[in-house]
N, C-alpha and C. Protein backbone atom coordinates (compact mmCIF):
# COMPACT_ATOMS: atom_id res chain seq x y z
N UNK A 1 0.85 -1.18 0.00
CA UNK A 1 0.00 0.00 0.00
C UNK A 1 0.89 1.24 0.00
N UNK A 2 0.73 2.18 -1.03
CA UNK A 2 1.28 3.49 -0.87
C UNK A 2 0.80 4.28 0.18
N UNK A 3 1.66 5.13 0.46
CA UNK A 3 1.22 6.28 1.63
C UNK A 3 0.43 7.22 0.83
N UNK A 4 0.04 7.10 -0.20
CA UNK A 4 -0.95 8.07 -1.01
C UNK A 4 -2.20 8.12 -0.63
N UNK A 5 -2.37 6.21 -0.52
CA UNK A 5 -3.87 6.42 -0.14
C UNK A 5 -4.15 5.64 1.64
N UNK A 6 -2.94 5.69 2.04
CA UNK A 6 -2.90 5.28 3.74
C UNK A 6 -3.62 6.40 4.36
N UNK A 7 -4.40 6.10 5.38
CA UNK A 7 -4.50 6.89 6.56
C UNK A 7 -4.71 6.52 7.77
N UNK A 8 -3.68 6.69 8.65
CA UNK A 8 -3.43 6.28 9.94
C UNK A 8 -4.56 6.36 10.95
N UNK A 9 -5.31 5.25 10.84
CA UNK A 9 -6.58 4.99 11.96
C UNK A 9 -5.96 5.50 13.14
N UNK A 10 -7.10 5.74 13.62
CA UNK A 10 -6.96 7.42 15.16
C UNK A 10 -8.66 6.30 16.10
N UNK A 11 -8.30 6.65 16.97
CA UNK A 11 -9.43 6.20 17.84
C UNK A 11 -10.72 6.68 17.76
N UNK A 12 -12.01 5.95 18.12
CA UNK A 12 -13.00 6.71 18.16
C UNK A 12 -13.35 8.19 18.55
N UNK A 13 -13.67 9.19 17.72
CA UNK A 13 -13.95 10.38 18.24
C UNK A 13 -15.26 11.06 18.13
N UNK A 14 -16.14 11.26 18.58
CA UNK A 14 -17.33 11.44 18.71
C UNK A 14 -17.65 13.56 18.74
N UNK A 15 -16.14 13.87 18.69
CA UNK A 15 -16.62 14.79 18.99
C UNK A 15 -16.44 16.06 17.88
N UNK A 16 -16.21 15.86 16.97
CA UNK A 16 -16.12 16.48 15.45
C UNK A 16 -17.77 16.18 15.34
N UNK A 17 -18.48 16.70 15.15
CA UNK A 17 -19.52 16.31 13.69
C UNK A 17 -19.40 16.66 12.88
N UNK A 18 -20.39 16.40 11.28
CA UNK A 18 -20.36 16.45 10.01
C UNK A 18 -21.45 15.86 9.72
N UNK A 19 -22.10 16.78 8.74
CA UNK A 19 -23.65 16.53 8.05
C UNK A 19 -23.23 15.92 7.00
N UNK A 20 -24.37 14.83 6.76
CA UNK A 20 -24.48 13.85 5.20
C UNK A 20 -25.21 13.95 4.55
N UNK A 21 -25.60 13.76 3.41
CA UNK A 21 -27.02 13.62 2.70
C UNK A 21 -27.11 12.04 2.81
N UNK A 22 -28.36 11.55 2.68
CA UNK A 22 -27.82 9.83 2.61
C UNK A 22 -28.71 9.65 0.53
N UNK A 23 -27.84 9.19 0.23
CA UNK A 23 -27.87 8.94 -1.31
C UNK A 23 -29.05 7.58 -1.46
N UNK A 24 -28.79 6.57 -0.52
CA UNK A 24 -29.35 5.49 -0.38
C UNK A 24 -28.84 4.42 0.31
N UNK A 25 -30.02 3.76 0.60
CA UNK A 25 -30.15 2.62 1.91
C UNK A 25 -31.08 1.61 1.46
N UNK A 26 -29.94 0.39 1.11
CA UNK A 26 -30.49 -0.76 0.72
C UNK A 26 -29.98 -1.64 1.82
N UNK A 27 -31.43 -2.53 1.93
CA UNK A 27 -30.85 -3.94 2.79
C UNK A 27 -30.01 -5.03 2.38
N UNK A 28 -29.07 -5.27 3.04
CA UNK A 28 -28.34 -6.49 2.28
C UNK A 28 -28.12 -7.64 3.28
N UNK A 29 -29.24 -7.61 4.46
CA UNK A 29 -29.51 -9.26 5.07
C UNK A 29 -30.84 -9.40 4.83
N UNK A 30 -31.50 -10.64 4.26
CA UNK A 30 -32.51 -11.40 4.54
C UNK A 30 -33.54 -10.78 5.13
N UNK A 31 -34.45 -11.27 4.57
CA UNK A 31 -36.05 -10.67 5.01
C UNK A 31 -36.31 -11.71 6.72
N UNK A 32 -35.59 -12.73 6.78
CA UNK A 32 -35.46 -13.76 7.81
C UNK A 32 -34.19 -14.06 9.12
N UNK A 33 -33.35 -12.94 8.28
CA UNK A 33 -32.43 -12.34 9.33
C UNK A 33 -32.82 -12.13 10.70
N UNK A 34 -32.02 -12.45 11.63
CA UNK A 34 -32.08 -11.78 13.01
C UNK A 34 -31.95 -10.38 12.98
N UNK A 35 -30.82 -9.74 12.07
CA UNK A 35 -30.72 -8.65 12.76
C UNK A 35 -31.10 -7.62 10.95
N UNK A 36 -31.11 -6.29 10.75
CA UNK A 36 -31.33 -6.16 9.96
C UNK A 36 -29.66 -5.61 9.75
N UNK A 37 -29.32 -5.33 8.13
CA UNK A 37 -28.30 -4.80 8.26
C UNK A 37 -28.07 -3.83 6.83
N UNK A 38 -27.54 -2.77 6.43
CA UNK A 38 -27.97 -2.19 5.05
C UNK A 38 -26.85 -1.44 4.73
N UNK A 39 -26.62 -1.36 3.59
CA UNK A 39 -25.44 -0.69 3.16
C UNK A 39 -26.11 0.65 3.14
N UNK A 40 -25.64 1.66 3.93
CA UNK A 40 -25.90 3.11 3.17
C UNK A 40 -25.19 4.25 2.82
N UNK A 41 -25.45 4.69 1.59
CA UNK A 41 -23.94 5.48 0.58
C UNK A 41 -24.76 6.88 1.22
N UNK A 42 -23.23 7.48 1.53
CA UNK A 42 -23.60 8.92 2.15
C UNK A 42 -23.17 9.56 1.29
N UNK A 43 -23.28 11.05 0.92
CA UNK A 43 -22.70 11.94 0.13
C UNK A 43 -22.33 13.27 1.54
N UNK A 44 -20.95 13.39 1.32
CA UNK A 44 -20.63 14.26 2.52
C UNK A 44 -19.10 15.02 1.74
N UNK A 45 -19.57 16.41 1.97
CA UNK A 45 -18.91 17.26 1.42
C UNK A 45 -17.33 17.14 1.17
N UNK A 46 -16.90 17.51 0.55
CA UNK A 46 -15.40 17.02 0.37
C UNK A 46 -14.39 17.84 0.88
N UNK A 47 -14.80 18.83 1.37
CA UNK A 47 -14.05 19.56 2.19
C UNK A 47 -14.11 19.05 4.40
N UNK A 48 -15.06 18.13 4.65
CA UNK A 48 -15.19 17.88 5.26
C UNK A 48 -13.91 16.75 6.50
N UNK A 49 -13.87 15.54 5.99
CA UNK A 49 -12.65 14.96 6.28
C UNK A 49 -12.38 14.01 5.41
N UNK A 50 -11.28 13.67 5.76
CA UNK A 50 -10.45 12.60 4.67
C UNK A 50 -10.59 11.37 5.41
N UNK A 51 -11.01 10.51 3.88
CA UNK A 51 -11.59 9.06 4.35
C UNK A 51 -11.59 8.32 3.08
N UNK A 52 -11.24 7.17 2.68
CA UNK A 52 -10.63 6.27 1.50
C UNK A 52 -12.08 5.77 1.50
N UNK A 53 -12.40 5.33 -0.19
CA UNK A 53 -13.77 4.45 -0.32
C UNK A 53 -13.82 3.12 0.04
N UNK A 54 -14.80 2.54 0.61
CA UNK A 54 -15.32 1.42 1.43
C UNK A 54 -15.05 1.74 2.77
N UNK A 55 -14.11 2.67 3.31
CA UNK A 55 -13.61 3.16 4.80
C UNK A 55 -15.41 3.32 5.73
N UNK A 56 -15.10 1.93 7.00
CA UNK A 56 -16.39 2.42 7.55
C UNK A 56 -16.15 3.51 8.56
N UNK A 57 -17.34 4.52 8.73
CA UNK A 57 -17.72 5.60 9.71
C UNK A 57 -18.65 5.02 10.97
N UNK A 58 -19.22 5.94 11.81
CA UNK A 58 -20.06 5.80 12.42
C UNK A 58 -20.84 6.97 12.76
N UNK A 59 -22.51 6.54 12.55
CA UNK A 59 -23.06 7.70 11.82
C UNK A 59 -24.00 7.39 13.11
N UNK A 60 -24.85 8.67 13.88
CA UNK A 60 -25.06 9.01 14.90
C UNK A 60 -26.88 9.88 14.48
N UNK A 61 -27.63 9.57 14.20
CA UNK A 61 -28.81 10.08 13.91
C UNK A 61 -28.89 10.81 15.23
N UNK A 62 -29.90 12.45 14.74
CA UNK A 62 -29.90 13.34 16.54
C UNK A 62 -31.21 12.54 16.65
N UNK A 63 -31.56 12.97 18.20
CA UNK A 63 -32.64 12.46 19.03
C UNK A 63 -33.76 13.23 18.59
N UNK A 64 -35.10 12.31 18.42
CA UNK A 64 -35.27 11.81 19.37
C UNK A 64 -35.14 10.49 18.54
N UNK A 65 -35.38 9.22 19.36
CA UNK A 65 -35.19 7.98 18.40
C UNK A 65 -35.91 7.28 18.87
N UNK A 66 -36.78 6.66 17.78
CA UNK A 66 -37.81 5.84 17.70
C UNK A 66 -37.67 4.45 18.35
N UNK A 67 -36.74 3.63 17.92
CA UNK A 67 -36.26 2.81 18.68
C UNK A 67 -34.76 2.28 18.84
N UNK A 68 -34.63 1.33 19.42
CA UNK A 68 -33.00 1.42 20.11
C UNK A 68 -32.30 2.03 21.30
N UNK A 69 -31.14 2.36 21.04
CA UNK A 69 -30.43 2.70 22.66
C UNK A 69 -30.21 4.39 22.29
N UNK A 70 -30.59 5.34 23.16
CA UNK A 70 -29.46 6.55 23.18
C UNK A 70 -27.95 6.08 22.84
N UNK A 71 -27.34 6.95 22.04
CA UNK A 71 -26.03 7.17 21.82
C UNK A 71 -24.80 7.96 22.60
């Protein structure tokens, strides 16, 4: 791997945000799945941060929330 397209994973940080548009959200487990699970392609400004394609994020919907845990 070149250092062109390396970037040195950094620990969880929660405390930057950054707005997305979400482009789309398809399911890609089973209608019979336990859990559900879905690929979804964000579109997020490019001046925002640097991040290689397929690189996963973690994306934080604001409250209030319908169901699940607070974040």
């Amino acid at each position: 791997m070149t250092d062109e397209f390396f970037i040195q994973p950094k620990a969880y940080d929660i405390s930057k945000h950054y707005r997305a548009r979400v482009v789309s959200s398809e399911r890609i487990t089973s209608e019979k799945a336990e859990a559900e699970v879905r690929e979804i392609v964000l579109d997020i400004p490019a001046h925002s941060f640097v991040y290689v394609e397929g690189q996963s994020i973690g994306v934080l919907a604001p409250p209030p929330y319908e169901f699940g845990n607070d974040h």
